[in-house]
N, C-alpha and C. Protein backbone atom coordinates (compact mmCIF):
# COMPACT_ATOMS: atom_id res chain seq x y z
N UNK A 1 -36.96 31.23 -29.62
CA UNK A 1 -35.65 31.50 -29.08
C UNK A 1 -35.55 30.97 -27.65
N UNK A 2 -36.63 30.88 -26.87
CA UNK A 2 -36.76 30.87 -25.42
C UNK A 2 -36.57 28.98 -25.32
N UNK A 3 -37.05 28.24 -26.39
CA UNK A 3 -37.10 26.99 -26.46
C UNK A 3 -35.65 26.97 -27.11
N UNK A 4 -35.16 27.22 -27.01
CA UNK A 4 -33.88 26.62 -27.83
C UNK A 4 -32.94 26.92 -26.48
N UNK A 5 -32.88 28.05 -26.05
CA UNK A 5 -32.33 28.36 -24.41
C UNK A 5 -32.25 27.05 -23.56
N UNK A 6 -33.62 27.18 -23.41
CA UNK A 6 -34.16 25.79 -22.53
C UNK A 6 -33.45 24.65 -23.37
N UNK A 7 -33.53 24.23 -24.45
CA UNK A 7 -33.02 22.89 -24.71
C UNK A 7 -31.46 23.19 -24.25
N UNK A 8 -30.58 23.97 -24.59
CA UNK A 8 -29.58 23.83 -24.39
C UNK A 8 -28.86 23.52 -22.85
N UNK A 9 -29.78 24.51 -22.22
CA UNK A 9 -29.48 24.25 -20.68
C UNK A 9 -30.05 22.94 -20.16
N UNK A 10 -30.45 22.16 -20.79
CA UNK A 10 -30.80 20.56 -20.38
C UNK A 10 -30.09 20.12 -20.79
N UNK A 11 -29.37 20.12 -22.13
CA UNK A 11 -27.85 19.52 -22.72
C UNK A 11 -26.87 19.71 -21.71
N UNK A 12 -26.61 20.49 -21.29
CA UNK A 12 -25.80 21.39 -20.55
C UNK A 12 -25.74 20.31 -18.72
N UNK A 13 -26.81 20.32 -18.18
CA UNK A 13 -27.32 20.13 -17.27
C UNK A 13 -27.20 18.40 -16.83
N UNK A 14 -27.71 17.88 -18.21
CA UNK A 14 -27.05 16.07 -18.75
C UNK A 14 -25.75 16.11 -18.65
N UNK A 15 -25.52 16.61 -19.49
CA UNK A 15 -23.70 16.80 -19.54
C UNK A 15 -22.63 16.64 -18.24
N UNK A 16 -23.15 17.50 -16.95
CA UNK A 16 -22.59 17.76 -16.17
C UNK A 16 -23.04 16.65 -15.10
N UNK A 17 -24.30 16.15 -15.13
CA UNK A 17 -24.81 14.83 -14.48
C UNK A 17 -23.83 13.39 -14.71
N UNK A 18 -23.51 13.71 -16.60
CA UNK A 18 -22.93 12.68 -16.53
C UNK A 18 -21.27 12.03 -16.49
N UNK A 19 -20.87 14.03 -16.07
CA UNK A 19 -19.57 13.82 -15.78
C UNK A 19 -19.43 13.18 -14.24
N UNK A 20 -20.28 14.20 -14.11
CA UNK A 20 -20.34 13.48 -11.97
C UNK A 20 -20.29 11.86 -11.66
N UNK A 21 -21.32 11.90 -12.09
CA UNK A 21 -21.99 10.26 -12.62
C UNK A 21 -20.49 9.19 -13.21
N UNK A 22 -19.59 9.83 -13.98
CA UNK A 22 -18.04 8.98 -14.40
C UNK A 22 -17.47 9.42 -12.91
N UNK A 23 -17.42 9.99 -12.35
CA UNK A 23 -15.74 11.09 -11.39
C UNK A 23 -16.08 9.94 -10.05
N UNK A 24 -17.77 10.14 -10.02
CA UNK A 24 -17.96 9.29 -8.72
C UNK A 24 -17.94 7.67 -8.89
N UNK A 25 -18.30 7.31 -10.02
CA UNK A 25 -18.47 5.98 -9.90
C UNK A 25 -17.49 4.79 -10.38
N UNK A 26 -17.08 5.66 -11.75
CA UNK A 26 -15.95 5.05 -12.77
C UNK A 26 -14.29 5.33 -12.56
N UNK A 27 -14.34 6.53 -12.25
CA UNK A 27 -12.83 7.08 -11.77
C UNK A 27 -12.44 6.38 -11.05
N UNK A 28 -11.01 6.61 -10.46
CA UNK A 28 -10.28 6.30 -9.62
C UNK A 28 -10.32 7.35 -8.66
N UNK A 29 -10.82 8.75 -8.55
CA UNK A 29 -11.20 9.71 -7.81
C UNK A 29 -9.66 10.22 -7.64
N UNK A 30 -9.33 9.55 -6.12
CA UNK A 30 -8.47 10.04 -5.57
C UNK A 30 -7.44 8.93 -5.06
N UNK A 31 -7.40 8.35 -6.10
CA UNK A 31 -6.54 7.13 -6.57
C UNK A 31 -6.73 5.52 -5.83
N UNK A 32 -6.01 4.47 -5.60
CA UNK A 32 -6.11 3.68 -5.10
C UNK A 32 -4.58 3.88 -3.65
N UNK A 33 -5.25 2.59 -2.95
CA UNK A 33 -4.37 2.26 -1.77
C UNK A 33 -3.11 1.69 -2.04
N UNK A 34 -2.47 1.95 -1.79
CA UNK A 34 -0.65 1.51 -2.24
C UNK A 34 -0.85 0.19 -1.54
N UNK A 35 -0.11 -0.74 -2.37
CA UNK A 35 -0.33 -2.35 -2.04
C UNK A 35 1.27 -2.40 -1.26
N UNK A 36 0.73 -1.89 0.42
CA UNK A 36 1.26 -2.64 1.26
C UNK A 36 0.36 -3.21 2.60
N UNK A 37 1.28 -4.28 3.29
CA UNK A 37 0.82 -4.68 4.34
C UNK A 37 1.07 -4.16 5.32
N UNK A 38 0.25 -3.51 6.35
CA UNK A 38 0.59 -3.53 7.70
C UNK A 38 0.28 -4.65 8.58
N UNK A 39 1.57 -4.27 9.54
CA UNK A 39 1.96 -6.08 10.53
C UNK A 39 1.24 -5.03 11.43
N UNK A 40 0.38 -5.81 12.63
CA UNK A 40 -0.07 -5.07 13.70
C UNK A 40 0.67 -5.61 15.02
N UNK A 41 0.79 -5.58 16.17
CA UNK A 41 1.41 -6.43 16.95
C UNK A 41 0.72 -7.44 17.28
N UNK A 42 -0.67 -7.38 17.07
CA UNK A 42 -1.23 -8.70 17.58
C UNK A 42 -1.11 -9.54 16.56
N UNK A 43 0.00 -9.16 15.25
CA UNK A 43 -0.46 -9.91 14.50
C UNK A 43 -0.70 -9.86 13.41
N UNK A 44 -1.78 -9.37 13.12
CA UNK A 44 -2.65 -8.97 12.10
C UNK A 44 -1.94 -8.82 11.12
N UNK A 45 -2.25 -9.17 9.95
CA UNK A 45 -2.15 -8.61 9.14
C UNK A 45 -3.15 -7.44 7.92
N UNK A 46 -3.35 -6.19 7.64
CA UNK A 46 -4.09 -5.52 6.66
C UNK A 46 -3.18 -4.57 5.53
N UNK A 47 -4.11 -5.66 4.21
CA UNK A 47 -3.39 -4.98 3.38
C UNK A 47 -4.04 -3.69 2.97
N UNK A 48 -3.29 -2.51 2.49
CA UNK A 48 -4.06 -1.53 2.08
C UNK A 48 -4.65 -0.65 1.06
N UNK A 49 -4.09 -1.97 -0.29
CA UNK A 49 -4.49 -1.93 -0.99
C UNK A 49 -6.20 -2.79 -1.30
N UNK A 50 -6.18 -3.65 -0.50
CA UNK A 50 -7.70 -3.96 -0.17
C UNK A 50 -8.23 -4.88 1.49
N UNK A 51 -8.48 -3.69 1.68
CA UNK A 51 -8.69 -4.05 3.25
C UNK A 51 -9.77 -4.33 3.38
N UNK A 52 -10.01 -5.18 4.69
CA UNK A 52 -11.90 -5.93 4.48
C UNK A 52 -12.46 -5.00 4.91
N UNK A 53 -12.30 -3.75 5.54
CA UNK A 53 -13.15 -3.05 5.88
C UNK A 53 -12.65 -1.44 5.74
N UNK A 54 -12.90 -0.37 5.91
CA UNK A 54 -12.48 1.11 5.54
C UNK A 54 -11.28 1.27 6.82
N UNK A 55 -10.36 1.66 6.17
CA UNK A 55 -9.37 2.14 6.81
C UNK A 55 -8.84 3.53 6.67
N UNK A 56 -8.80 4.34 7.85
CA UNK A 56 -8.25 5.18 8.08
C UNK A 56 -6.46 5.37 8.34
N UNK A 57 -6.16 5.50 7.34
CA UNK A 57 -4.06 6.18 7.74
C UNK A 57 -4.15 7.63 8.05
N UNK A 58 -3.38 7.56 9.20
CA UNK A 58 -3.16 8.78 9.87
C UNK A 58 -1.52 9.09 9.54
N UNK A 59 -0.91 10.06 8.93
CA UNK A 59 0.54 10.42 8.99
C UNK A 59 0.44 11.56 10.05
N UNK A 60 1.51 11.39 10.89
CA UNK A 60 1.93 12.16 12.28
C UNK A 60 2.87 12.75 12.87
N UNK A 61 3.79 13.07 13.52
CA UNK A 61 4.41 13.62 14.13
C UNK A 61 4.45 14.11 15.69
N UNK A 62 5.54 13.58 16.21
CA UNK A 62 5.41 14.02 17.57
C UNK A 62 5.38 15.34 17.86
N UNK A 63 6.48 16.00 16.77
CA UNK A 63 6.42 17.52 16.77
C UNK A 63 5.36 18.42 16.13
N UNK A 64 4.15 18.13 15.88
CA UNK A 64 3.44 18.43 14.98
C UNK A 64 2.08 18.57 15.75
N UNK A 65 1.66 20.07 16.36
CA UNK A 65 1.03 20.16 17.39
C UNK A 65 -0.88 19.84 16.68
N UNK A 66 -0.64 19.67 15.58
CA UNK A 66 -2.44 19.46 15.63
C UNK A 66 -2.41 17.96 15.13
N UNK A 67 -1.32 17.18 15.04
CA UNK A 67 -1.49 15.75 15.06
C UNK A 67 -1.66 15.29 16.71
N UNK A 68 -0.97 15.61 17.37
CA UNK A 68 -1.20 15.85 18.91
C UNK A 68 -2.52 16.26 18.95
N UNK A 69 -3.25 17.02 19.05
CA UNK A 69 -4.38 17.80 19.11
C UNK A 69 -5.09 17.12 18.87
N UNK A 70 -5.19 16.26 17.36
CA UNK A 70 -6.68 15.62 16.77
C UNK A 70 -6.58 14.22 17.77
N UNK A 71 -5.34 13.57 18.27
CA UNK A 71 -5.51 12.24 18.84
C UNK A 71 -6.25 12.02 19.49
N UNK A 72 -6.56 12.49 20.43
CA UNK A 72 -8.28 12.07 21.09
C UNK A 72 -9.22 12.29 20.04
N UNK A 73 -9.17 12.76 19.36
CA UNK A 73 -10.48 13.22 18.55
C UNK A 73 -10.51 11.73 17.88
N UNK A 74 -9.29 11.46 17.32
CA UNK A 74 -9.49 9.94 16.34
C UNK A 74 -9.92 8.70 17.93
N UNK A 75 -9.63 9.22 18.74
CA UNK A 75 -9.60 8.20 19.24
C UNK A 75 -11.13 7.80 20.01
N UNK A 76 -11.37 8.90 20.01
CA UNK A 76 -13.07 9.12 20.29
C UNK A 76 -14.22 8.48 18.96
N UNK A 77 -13.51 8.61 18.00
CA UNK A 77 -14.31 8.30 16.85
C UNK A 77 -13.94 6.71 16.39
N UNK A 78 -12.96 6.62 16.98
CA UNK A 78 -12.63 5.06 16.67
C UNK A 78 -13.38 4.26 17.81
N UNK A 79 -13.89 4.55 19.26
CA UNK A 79 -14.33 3.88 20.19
C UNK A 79 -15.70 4.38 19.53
N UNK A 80 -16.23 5.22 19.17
CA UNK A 80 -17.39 4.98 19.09
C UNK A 80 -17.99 4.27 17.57
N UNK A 81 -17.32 4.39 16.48
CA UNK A 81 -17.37 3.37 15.51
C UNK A 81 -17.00 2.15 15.62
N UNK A 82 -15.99 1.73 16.62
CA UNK A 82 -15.55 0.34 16.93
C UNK A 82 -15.12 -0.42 15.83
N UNK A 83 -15.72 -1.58 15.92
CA UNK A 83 -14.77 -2.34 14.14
C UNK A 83 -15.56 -2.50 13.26
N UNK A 84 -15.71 -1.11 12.86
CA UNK A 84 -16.65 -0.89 11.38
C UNK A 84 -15.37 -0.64 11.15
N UNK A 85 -14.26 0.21 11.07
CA UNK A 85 -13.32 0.69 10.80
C UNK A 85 -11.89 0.34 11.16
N UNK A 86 -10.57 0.63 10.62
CA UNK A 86 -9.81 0.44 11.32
C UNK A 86 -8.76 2.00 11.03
N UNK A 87 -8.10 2.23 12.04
CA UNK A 87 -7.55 3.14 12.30
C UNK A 87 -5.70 3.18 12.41
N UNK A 88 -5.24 3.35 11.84
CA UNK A 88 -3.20 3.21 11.65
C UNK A 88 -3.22 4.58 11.52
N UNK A 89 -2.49 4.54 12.82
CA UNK A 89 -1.40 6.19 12.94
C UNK A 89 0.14 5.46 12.85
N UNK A 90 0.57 6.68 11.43
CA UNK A 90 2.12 5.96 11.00
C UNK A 90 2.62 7.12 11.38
N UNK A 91 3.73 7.06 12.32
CA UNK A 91 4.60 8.38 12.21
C UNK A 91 5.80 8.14 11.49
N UNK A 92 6.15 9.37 11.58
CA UNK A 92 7.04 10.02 9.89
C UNK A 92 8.10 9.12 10.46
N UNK A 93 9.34 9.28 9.01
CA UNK A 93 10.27 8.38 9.40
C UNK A 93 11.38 9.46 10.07
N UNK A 94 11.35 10.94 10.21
CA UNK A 94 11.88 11.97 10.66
C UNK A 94 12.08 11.96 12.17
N UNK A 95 10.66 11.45 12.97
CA UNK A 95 10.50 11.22 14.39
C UNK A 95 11.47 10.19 14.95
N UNK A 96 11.80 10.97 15.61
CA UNK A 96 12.92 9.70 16.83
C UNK A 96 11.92 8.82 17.20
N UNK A 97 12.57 7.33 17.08
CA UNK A 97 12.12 6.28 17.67
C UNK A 97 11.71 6.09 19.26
N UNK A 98 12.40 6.72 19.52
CA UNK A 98 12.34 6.50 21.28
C UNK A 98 11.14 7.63 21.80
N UNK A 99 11.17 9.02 20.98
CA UNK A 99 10.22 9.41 20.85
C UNK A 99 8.90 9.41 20.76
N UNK A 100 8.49 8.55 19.68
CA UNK A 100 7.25 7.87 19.35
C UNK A 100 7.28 7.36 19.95
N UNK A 101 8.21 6.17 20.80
CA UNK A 101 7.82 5.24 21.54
C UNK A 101 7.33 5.79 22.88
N UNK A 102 7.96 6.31 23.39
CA UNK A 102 7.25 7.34 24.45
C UNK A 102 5.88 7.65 24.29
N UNK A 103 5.59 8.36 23.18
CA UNK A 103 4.78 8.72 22.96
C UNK A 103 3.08 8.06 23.51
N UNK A 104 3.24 6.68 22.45
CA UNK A 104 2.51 5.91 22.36
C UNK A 104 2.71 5.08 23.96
N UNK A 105 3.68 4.81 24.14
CA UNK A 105 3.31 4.20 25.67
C UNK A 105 2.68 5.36 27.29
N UNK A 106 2.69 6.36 26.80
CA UNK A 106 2.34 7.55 27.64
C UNK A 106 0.58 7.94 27.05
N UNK A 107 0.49 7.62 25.85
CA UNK A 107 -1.08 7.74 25.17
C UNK A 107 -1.40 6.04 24.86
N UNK A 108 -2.09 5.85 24.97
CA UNK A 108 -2.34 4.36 24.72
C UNK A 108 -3.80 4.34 23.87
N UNK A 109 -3.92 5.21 23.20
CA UNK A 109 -5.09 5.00 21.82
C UNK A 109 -5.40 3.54 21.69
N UNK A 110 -6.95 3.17 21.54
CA UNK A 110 -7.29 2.33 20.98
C UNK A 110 -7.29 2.39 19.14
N UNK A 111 -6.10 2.79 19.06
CA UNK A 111 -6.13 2.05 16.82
C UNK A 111 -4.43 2.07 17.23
N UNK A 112 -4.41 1.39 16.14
CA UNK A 112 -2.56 0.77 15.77
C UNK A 112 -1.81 2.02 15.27
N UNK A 113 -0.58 1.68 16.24
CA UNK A 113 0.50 2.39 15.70
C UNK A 113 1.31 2.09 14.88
N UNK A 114 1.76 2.73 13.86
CA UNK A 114 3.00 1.99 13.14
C UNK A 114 4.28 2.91 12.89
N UNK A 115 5.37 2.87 12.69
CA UNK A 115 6.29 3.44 12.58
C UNK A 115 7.30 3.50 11.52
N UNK A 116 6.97 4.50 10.87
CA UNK A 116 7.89 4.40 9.21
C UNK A 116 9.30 4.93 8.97
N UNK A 117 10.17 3.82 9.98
CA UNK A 117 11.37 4.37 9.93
C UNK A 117 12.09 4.43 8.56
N UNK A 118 12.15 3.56 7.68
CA UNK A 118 12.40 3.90 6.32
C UNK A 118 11.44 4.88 5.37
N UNK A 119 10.60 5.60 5.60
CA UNK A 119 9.66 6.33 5.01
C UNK A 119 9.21 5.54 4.13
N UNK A 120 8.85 4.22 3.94
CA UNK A 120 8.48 3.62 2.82
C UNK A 120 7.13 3.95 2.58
N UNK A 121 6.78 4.02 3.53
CA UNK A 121 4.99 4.09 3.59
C UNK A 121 4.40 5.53 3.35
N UNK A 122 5.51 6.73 3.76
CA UNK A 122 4.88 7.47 2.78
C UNK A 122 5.08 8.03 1.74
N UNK A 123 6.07 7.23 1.18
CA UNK A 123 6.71 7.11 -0.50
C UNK A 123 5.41 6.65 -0.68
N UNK A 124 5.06 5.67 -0.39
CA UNK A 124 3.87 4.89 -1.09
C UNK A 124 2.95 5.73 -1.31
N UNK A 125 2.32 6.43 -0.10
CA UNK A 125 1.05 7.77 -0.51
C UNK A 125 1.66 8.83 -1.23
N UNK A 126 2.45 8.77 -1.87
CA UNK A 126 2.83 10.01 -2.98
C UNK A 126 4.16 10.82 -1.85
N UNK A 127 4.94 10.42 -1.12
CA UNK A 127 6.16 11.16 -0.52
C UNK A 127 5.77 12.14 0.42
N UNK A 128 4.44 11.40 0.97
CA UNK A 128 3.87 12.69 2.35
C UNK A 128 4.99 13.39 3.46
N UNK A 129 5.21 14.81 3.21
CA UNK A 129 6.08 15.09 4.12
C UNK A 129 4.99 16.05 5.39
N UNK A 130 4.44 16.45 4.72
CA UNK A 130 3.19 17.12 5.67
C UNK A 130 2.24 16.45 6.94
N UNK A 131 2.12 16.82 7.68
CA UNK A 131 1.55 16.11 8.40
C UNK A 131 0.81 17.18 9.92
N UNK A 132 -0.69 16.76 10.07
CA UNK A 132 -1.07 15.40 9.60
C UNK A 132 -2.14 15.13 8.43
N UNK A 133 -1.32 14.10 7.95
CA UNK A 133 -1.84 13.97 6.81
C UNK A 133 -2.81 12.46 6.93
N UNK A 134 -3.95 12.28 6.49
CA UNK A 134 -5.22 11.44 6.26
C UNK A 134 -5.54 10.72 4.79
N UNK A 135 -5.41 9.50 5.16
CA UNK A 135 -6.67 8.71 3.78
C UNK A 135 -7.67 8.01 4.37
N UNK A 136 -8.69 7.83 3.50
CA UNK A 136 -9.73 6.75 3.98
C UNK A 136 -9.65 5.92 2.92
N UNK A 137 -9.17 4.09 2.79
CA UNK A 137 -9.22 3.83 1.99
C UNK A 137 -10.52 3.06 1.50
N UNK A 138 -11.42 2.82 0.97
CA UNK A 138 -12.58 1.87 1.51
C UNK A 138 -12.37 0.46 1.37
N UNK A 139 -13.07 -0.39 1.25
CA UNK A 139 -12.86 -1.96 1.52
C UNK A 139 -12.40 -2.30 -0.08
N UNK A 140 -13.28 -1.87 -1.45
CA UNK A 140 -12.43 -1.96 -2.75
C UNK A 140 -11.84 -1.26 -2.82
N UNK A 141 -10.47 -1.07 -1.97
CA UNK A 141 -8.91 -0.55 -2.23
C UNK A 141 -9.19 0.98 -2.37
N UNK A 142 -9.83 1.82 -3.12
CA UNK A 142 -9.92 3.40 -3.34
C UNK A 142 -10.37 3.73 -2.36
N UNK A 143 -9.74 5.14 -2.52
CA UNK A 143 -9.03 5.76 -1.53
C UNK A 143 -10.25 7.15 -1.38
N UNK A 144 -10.91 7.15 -0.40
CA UNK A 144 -12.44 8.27 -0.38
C UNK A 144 -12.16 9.80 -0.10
N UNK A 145 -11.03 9.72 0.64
CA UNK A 145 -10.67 10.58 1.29
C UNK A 145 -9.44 10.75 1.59
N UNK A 146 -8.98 12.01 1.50
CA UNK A 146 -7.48 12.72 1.85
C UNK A 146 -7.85 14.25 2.69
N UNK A 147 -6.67 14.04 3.22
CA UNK A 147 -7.12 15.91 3.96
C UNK A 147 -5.38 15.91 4.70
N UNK A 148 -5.10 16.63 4.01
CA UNK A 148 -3.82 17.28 4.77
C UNK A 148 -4.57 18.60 5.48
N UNK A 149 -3.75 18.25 6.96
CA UNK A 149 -4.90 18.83 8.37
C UNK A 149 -5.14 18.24 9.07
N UNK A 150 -5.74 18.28 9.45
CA UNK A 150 -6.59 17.81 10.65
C UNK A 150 -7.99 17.15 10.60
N UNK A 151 -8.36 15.84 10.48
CA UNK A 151 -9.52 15.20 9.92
C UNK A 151 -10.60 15.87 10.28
N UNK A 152 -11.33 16.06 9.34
CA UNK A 152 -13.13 16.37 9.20
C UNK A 152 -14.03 15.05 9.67
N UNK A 153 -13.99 15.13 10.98
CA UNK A 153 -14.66 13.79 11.78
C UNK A 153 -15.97 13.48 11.50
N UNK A 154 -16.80 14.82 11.23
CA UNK A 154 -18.11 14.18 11.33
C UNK A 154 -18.45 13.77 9.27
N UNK A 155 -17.47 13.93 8.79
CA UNK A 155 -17.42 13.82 7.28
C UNK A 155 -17.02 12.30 7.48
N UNK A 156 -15.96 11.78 7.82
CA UNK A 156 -15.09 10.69 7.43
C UNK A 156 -16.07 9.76 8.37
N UNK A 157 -16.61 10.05 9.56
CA UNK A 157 -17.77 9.23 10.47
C UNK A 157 -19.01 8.65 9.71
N UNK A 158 -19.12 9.72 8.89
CA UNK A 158 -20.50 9.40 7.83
C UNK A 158 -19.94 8.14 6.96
N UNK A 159 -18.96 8.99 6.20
CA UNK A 159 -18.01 7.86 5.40
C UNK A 159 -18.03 6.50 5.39
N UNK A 160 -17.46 6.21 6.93
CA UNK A 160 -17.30 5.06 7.57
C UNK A 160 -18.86 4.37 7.25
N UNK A 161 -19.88 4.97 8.34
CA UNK A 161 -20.68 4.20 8.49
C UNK A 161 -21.32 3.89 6.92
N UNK A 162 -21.14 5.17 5.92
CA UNK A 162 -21.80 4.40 5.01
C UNK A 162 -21.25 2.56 4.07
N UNK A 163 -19.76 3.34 3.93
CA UNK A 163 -19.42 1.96 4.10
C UNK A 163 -19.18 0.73 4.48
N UNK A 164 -20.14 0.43 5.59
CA UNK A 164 -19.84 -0.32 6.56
C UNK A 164 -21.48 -0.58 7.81
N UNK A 165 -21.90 -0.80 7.37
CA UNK A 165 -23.31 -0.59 7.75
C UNK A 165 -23.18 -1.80 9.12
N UNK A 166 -23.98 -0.95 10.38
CA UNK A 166 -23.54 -1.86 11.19
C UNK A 166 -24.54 -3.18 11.10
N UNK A 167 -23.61 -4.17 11.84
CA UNK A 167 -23.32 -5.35 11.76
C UNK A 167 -24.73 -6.13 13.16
């Protein structure tokens, strides 16, 4: 009886190895990157449905006191990862323009700003009205990470570097 226990809980045990084993490797997890481009001002172009390297989208708000709050925090983690990563804070399309613009010329973050005055961009992530809201997308387009909140830095830091091994 005691051997038949045991076999089952190794069935059991496979089983659940090899669901993990599909969710992490085969899935889509937590879906793919919506195939748009961001224009940067210098230029740039990154698409985000496959970007050459892991990208972080930040959704924001001027009125939105722990998107305020975490900005040094991203911005600390973006100077010290440098360009393993890239970093887009989009604010909502709700925020006054002149607002944000303030904003950003009064904070001068090292990662790109962008501004979603038609909300297109966060139609694209599923109609984000929350904020702040986070993806990590990695370099093959899927998407590692989400966190409505306030980013888990030393999680998404690991993230980064694993994808992205320095150079």
């Amino acid at each position: 009886m005691q051997n038949i226990g045991g076999k089952i809980f190794a069935v059991l045990v496979i089983g659940l190895l090899a669901t993990l084993l599909y969710f992490t490797v085969f899935a889509d997890g937590l879906g793919k990157g919506p195939n748009i481009t961001i224009e940067t001002e210098q230029g740039q172009s990154i698409n985000l449905s496959k970007p050459m390297k892991p990208i972080l989208v930040n959704f924001w708000a001027t009125s939105c006191p722990g998107c305020i709050k975490e900005m040094p925090e991203l911005a600390k983690m973006k100077l010290a990862l440098g360009d393993r990563f890239e970093l887009v804070a989009i604010s909502m399309n709700y925020d006054p323009v002149s607002q944000v613009q303030s904003f950003i010329q009064n904070n001068p973050y090292p990662f790109i700003f962008k501004m979603d005055t038609d909300g297109a961009i966060a139609k694209a992530f599923g109609n984000i009205l929350l904020t702040p809201t986070s993806f990590l997308i990695a370099p093959n387009g899927k998407i590692v990470y989400k966190q409505i909140g306030e980013v888990h830095f030393d999680l998404v830091a690991k993230r980064i570097k694993q994808m992205s091994p320095q150079l």
